[in-house]
N, C-alpha and C. Protein backbone atom coordinates (compact mmCIF):
# COMPACT_ATOMS: atom_id res chain seq x y z
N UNK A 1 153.84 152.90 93.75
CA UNK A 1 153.64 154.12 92.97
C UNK A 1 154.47 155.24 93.60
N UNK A 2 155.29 155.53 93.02
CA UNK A 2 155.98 157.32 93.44
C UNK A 2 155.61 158.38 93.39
N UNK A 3 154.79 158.40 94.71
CA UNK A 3 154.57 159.84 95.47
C UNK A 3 154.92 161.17 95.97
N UNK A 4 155.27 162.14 95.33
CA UNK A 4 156.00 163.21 96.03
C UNK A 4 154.77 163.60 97.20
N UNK A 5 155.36 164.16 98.07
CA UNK A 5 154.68 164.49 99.50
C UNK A 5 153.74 165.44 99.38
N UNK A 6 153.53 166.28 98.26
CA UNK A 6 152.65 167.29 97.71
C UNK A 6 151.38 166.77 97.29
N UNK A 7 151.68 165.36 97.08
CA UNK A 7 150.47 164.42 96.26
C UNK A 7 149.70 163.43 97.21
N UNK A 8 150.63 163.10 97.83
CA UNK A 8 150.02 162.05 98.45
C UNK A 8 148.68 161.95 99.59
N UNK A 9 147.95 161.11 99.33
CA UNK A 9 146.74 161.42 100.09
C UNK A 9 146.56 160.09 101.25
N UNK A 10 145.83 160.36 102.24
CA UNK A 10 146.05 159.19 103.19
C UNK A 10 144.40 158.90 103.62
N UNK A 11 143.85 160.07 103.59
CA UNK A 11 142.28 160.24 104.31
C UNK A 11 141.57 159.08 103.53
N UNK A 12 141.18 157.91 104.24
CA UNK A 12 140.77 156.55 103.93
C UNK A 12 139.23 156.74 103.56
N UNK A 13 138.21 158.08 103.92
CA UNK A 13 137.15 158.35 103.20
C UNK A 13 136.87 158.80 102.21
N UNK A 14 138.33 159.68 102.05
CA UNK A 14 138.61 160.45 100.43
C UNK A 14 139.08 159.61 99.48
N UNK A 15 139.94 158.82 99.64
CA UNK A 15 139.72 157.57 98.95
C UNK A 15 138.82 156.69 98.64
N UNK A 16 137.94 156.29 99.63
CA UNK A 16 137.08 155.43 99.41
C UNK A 16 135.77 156.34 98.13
N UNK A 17 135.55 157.26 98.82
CA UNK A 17 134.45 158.17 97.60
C UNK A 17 134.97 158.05 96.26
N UNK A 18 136.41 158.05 96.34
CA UNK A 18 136.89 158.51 95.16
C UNK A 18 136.75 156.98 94.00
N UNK A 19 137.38 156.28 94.64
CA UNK A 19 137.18 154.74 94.18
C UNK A 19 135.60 154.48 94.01
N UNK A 20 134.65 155.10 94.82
CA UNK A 20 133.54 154.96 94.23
C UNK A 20 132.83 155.96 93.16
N UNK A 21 133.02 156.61 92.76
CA UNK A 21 132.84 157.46 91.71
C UNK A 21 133.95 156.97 90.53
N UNK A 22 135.13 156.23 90.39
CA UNK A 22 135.81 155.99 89.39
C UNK A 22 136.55 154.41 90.01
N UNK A 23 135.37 153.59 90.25
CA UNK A 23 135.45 152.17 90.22
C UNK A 23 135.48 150.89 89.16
N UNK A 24 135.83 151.98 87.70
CA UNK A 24 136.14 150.64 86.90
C UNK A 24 137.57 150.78 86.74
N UNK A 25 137.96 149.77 87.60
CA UNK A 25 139.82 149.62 87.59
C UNK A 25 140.51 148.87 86.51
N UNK A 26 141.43 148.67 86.93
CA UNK A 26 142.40 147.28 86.36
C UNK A 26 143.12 146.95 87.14
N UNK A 27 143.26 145.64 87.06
CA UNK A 27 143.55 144.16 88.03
C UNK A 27 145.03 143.69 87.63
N UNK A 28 145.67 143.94 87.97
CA UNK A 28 147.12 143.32 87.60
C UNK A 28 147.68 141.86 88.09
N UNK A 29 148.17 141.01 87.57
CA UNK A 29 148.71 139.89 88.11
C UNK A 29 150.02 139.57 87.50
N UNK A 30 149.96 138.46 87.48
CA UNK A 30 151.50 137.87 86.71
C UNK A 30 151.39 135.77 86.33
N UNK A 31 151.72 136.01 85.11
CA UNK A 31 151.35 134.78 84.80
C UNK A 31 152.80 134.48 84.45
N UNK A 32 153.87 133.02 84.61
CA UNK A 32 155.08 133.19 84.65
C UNK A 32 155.66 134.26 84.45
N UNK A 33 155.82 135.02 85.22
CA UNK A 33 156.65 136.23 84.91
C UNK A 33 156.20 137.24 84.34
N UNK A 34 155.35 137.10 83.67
CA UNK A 34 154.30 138.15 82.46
C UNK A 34 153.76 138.90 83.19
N UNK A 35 153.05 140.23 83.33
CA UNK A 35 151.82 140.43 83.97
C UNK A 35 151.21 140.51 83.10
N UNK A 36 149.65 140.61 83.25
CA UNK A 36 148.41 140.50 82.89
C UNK A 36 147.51 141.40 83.53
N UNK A 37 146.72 141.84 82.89
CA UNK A 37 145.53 142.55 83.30
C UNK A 37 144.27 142.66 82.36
N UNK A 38 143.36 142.91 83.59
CA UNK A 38 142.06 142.80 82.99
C UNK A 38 141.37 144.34 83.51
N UNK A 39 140.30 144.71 83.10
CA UNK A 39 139.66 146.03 83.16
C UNK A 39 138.04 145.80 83.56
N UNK A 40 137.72 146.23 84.96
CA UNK A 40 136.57 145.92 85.63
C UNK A 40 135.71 146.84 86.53
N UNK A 41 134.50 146.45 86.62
CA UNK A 41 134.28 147.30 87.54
C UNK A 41 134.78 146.56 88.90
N UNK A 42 134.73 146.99 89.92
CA UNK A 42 135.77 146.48 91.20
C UNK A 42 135.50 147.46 92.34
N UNK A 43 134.83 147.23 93.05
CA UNK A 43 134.44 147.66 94.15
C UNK A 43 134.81 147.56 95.42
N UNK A 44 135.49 149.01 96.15
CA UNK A 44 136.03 148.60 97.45
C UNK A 44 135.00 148.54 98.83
N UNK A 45 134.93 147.92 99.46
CA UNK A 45 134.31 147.86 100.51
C UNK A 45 135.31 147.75 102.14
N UNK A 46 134.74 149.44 102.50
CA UNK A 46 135.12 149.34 103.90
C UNK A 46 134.54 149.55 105.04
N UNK A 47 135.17 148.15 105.55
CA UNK A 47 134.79 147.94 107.20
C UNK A 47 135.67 147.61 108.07
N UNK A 48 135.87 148.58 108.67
CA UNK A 48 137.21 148.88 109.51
C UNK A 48 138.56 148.38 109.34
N UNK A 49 139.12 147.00 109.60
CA UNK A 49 140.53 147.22 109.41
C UNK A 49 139.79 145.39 108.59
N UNK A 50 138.13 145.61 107.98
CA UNK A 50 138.11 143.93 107.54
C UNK A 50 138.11 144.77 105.91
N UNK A 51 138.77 144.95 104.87
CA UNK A 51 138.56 145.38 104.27
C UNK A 51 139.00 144.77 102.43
N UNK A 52 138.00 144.95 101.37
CA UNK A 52 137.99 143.89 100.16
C UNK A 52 137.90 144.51 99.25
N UNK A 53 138.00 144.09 97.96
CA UNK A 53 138.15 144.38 96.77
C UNK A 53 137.12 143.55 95.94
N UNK A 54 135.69 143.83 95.47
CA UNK A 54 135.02 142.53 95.18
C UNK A 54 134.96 142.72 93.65
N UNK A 55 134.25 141.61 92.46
CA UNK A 55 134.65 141.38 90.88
C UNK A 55 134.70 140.58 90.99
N UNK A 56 134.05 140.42 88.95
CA UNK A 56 133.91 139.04 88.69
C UNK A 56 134.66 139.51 87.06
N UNK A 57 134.91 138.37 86.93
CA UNK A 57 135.40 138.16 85.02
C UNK A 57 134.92 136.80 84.50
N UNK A 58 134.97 136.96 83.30
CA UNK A 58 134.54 136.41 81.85
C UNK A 58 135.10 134.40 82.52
N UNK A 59 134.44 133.66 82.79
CA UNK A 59 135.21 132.01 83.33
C UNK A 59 136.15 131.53 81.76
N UNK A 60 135.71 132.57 81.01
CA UNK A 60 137.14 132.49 79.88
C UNK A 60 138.18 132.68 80.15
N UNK A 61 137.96 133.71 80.83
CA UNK A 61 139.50 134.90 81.22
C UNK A 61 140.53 134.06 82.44
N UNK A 62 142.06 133.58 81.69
CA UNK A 62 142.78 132.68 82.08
C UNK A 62 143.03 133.80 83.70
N UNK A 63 143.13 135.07 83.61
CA UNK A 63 143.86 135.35 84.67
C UNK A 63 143.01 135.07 86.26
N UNK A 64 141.75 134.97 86.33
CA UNK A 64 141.31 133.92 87.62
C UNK A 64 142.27 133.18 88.34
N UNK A 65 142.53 132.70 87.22
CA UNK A 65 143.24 131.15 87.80
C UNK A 65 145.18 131.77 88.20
N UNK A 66 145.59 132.81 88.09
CA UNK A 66 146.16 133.35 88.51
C UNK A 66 146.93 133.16 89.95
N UNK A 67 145.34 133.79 90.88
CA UNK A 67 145.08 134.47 91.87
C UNK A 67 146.20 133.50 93.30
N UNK A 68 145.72 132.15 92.55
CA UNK A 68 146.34 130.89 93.88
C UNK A 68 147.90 131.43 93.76
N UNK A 69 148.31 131.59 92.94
CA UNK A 69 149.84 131.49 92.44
C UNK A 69 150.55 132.85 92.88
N UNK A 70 149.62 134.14 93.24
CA UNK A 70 149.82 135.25 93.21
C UNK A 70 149.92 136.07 94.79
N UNK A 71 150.88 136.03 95.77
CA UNK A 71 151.33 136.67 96.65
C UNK A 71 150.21 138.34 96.75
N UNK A 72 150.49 138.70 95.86
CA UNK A 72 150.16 139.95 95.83
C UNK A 72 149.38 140.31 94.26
N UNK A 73 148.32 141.00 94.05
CA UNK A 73 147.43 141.61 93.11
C UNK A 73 147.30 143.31 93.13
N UNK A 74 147.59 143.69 91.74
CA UNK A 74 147.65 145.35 92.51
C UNK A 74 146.47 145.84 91.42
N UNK A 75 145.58 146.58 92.29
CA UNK A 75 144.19 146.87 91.58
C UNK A 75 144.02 148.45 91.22
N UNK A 76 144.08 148.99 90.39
CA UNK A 76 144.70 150.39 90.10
C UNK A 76 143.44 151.33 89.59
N UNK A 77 142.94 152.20 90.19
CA UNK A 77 141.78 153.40 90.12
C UNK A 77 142.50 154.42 88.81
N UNK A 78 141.72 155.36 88.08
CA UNK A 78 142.22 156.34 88.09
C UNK A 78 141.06 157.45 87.63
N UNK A 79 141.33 158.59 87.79
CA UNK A 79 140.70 159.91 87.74
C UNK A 79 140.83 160.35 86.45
N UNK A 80 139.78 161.70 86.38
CA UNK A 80 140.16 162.40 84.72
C UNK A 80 141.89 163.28 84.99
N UNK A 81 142.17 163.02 83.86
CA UNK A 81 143.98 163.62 83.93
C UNK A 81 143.79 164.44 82.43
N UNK A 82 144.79 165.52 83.40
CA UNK A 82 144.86 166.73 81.83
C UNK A 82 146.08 167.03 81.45
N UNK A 83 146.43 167.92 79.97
CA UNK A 83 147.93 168.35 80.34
C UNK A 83 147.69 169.79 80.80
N UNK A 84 148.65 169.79 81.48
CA UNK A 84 148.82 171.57 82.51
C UNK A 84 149.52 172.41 81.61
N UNK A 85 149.55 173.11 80.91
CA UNK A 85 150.33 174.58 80.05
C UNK A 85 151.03 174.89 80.85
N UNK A 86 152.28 175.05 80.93
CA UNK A 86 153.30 176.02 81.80
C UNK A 86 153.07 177.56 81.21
N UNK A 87 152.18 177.86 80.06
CA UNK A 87 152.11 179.23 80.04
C UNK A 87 150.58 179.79 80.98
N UNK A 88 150.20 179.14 81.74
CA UNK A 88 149.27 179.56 82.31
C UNK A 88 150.04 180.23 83.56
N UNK A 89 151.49 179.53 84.06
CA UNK A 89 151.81 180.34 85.55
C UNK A 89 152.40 181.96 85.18
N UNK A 90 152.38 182.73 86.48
CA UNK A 90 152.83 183.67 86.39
C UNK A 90 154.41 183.62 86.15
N UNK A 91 155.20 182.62 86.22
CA UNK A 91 156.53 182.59 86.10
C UNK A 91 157.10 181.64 84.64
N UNK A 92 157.77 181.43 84.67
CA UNK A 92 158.58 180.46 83.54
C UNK A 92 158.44 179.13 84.48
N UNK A 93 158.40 178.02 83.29
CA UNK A 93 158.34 176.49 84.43
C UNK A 93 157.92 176.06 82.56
N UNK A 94 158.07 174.41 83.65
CA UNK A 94 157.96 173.70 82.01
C UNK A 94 156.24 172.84 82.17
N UNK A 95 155.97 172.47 81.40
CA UNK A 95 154.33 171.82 81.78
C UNK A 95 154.51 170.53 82.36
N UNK A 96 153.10 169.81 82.69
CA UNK A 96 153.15 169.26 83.37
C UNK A 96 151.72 168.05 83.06
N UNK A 97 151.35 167.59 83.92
CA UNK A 97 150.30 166.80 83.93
C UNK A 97 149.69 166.39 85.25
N UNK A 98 148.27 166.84 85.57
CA UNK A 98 147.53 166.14 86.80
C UNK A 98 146.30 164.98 86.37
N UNK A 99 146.49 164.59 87.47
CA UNK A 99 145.65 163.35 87.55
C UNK A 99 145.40 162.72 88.90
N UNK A 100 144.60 161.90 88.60
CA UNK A 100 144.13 161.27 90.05
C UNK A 100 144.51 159.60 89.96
N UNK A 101 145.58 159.25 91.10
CA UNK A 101 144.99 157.39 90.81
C UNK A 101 145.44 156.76 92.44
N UNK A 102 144.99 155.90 92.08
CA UNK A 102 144.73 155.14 93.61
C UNK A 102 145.08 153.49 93.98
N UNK A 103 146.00 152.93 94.28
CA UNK A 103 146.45 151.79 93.89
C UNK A 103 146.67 150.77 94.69
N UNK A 104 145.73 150.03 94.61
CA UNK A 104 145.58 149.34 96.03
C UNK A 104 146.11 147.32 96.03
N UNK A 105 147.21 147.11 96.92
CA UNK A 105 147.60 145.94 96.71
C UNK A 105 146.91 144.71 97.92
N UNK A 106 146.77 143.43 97.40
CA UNK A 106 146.19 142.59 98.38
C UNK A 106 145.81 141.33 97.69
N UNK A 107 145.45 140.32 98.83
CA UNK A 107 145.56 139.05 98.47
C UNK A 107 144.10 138.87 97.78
N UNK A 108 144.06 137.85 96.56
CA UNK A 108 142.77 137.51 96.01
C UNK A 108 142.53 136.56 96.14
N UNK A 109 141.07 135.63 96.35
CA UNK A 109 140.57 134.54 96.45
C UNK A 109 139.29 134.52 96.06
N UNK A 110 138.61 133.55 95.69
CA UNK A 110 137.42 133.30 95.01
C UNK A 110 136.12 133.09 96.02
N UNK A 111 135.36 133.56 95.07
CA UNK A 111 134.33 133.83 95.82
C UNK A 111 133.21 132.40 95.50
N UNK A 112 131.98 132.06 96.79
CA UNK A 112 131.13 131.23 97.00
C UNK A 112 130.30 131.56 96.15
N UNK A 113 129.59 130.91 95.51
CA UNK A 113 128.23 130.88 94.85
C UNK A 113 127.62 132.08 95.32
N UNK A 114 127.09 131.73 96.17
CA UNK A 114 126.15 132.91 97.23
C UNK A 114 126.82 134.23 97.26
N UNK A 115 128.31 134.29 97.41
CA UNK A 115 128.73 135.61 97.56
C UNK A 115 128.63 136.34 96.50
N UNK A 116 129.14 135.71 95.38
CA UNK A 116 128.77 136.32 94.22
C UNK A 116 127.66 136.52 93.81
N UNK A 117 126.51 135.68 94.07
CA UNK A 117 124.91 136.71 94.05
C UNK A 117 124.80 137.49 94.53
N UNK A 118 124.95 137.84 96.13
CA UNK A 118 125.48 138.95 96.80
C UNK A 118 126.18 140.21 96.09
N UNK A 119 127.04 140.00 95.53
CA UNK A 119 127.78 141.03 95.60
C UNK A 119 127.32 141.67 93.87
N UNK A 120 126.73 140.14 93.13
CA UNK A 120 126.25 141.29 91.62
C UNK A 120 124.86 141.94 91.93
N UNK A 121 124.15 141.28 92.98
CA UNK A 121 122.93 141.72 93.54
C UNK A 121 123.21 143.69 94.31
N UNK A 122 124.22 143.44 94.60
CA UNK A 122 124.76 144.99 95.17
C UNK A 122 124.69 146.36 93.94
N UNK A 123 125.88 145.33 93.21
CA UNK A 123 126.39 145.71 91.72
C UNK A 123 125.11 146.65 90.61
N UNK A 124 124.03 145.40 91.03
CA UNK A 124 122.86 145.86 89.94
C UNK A 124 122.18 147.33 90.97
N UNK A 125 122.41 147.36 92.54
CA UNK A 125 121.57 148.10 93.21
C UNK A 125 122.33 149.34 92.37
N UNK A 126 123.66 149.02 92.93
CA UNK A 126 124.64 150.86 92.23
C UNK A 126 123.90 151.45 91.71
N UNK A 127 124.15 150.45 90.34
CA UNK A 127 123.85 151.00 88.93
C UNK A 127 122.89 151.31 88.42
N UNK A 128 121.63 150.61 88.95
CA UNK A 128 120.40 150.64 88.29
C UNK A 128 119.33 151.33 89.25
N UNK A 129 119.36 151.61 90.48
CA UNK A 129 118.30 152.03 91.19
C UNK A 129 117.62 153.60 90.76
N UNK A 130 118.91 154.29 90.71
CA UNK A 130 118.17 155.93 90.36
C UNK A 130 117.60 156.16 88.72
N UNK A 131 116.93 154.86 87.88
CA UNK A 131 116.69 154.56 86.53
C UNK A 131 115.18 154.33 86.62
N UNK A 132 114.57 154.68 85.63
CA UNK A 132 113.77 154.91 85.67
C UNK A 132 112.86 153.20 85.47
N UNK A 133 113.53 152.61 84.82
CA UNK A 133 112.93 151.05 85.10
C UNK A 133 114.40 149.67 85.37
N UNK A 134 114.74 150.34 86.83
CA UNK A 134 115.84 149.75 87.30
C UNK A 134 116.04 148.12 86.93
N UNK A 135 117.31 147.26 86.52
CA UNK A 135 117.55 146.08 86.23
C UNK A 135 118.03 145.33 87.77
N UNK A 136 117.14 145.03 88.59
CA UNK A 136 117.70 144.61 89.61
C UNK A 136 117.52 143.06 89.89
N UNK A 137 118.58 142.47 90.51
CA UNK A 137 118.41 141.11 90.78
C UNK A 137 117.32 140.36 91.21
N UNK A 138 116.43 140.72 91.58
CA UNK A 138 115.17 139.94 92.13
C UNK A 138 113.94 140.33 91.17
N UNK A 139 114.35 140.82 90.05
CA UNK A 139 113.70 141.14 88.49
C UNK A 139 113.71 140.21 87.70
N UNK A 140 115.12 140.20 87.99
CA UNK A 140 115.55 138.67 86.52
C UNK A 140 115.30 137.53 86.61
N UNK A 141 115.09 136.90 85.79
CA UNK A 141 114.36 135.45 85.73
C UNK A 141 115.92 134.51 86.46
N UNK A 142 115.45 133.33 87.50
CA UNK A 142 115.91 132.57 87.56
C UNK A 142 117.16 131.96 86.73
N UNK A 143 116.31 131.27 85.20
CA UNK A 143 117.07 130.66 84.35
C UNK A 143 117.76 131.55 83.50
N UNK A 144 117.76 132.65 83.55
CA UNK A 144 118.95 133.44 83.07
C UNK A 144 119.96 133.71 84.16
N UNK A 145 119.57 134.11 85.35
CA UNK A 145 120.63 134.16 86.01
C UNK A 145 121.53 133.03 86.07
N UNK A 146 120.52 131.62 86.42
CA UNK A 146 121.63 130.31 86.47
C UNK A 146 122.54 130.46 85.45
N UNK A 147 122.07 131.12 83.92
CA UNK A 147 123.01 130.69 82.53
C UNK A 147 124.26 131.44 82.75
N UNK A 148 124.08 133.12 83.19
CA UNK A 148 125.19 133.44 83.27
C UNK A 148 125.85 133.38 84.37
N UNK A 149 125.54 133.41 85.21
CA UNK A 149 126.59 132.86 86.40
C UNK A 149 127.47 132.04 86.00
N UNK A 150 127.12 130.79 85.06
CA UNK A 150 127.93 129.81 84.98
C UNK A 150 129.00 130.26 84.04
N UNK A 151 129.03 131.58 83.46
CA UNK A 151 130.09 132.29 82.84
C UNK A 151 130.88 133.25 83.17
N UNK A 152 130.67 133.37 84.82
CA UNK A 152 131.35 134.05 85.36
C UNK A 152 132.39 133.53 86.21
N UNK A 153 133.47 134.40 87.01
CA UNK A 153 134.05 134.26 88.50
C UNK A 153 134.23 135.17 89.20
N UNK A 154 133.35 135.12 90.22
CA UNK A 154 133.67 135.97 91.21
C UNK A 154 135.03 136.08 91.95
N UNK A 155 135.34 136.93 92.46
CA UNK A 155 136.44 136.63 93.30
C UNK A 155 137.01 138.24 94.12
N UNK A 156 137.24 138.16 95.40
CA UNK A 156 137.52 139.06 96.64
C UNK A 156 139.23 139.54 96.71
N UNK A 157 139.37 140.63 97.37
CA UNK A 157 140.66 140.83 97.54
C UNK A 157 141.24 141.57 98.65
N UNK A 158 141.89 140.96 99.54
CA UNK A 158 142.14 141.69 101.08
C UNK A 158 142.91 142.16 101.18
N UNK A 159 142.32 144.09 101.28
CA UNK A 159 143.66 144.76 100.91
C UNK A 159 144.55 144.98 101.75
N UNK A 160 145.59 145.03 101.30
CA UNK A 160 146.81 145.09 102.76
C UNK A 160 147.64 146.51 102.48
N UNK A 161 147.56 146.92 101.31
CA UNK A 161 148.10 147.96 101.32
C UNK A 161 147.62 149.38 100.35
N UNK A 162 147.34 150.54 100.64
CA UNK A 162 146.35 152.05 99.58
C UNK A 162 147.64 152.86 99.66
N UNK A 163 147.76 152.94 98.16
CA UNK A 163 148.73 154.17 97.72
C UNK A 163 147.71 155.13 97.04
N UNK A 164 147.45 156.71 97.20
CA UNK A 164 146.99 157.14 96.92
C UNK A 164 147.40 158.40 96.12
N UNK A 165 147.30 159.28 95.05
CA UNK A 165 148.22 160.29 94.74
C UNK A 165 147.22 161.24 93.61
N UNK A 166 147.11 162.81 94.49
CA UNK A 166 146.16 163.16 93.78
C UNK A 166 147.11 164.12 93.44
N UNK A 167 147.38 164.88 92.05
CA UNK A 167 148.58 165.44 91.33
C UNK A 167 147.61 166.41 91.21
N UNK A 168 147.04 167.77 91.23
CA UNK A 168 145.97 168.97 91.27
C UNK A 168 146.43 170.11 91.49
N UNK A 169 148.48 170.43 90.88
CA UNK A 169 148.74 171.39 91.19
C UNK A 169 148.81 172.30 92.45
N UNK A 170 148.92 171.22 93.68
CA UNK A 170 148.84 171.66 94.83
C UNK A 170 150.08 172.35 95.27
N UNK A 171 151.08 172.35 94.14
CA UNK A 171 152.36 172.96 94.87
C UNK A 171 152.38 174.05 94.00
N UNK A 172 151.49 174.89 93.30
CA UNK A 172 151.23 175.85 93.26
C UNK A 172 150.55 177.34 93.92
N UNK A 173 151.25 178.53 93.76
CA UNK A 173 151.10 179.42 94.11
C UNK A 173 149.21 179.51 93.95
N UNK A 174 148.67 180.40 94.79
CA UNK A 174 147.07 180.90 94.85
C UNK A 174 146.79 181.09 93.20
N UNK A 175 147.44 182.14 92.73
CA UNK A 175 147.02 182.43 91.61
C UNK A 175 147.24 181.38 90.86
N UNK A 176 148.33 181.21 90.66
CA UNK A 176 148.44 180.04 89.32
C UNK A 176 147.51 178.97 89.68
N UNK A 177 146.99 178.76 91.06
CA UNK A 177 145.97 177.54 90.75
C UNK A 177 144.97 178.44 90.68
N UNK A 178 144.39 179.17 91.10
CA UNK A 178 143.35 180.02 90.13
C UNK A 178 143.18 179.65 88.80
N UNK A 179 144.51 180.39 88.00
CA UNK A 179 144.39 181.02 86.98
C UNK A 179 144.05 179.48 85.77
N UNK A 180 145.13 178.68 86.20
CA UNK A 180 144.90 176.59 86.04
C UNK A 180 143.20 176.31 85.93
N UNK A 181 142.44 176.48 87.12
CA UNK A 181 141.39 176.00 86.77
C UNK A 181 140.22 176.89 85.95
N UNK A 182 140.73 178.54 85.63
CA UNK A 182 139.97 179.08 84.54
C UNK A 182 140.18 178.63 83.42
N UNK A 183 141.36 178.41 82.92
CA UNK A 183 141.98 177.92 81.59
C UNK A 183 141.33 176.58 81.69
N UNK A 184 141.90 176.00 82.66
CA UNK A 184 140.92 174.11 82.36
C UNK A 184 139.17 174.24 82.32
N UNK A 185 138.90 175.43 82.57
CA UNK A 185 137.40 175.53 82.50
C UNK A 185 136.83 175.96 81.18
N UNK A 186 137.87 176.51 80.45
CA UNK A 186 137.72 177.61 79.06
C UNK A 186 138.15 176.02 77.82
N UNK A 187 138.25 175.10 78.77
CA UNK A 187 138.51 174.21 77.09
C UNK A 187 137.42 173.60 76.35
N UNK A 188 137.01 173.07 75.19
CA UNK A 188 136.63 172.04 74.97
C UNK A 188 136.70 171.09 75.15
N UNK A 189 136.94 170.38 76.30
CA UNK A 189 137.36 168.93 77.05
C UNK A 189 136.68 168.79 78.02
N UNK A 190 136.04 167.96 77.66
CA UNK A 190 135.14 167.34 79.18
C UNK A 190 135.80 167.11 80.03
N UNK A 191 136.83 166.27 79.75
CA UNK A 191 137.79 166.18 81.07
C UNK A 191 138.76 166.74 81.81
N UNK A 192 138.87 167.75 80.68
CA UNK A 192 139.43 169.26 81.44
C UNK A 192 138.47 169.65 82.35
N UNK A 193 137.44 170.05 82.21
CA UNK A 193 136.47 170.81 82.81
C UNK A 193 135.99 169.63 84.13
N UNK A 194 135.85 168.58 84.03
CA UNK A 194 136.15 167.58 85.64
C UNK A 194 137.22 168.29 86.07
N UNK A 195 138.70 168.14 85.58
CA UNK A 195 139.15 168.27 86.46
C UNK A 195 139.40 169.61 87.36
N UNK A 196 139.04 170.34 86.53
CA UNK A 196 139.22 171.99 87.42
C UNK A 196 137.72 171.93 88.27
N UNK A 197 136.80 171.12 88.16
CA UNK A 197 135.51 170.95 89.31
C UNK A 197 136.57 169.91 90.44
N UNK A 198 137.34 169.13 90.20
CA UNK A 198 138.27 168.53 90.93
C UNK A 198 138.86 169.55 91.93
N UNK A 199 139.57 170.15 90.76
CA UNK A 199 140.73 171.29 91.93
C UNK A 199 139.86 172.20 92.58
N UNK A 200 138.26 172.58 91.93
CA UNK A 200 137.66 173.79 92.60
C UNK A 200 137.32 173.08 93.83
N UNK A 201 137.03 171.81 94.08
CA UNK A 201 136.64 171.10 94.94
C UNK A 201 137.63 171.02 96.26
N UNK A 202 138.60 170.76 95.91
CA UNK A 202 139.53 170.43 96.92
C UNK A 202 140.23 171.90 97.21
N UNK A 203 139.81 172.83 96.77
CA UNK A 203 140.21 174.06 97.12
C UNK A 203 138.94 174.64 98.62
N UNK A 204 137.89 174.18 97.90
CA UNK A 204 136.75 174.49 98.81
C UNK A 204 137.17 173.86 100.17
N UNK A 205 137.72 172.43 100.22
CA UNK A 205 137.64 171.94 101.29
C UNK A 205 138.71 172.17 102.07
N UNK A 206 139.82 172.87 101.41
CA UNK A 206 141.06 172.62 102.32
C UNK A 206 141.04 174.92 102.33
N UNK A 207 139.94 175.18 102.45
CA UNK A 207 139.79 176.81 102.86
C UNK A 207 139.46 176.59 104.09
């Protein structure tokens, strides 16, 4: 991914939060020559320099079978993205676009029976615990779990390499990023309005 030096982010906790708040990725591979992708939730897990990419897909979905054949897998995050008005700066300039994405490459291999209970057993904690009648693995009946399991594949990914690139108008003057996240606050867009809680955010932290 092409990073200008204004963007690029390295802090391996700011990443990691970030991937967890916007953890349904896409999985890239290559099937002769083709690539392929699929769209998942995909969860990074870090522990020190042992570090994975865990997911499962559809035991329909040809690209599994991929993974043996595949050197490298690139698993791609991304954030809410807006367009930027160039009439918001105090000067002349042409517009633009921010966004957040995070792109992480590494080897994939399939996962054990067990791991994959493990890891949808995690999956269901995420998602379902702060609910008011949570869906958690030691809820569900046995013989449903056996049924769908057998329609799944799990499978892990050891990342070897995090490109990270948060685009938030950082090579802007005080005001114009001011003036950026009033206007992104004044829209009708939900995802305008993330992202100027984005930039108000990372303004807070880097004061």
């Amino acid at each position: 991914m092409y990073i200008p030096k204004y963007f690029k982010v390295t802090n391996i906790n700011e990443i990691k939060e970030f991937v967890q708040m916007n953890s349904f990725g896409t999985i890239v591979t290559t099937k002769q020559g083709k690539p392929i992708a699929t769209h998942l939730p995909l969860e990074l897990n870090i522990n020190g320099d042992d570090n994975f990419i865990t997911g499962h897909m559809a035991y329909g979905n040809p690209q599994w079978r991929t993974f043996e054949n595949s050197e490298d897998v690139l698993v791609m995050y991304q954030g809410p993205h807006v367009y930027i008005s160039s009439s918001w700066y105090s000067h002349e300039n042409v517009p633009t676009w921010n966004y957040q994405a995070v792109h992480i490459y590494g080897e994939a291999s399939l996962l054990t029976e067990e791991e994959l209970k493990e890891d949808l057993a995690k999956l269901l904690q995420k998602y379902e615990k702060h609910r008011k009648d949570p869906v958690l693995w030691e809820k569900l009946s046995p013989q449903l779990l056996n049924k769908e399991l057998k329609g799944i594949v799990g499978f892990k990914i050891k990342v070897k390499e995090i490109q990270a690139a948060y685009k938030l108008s950082q090579n802007r003057n005080e005001e114009d990023y001011l003036n950026i996240i009033d206007k992104l606050s004044e829209e009708d867009n939900q995802i305008s309005q993330q992202m100027a809680e984005v930039m108000k955010t990372r303004m807070e932290k880097h004061q």
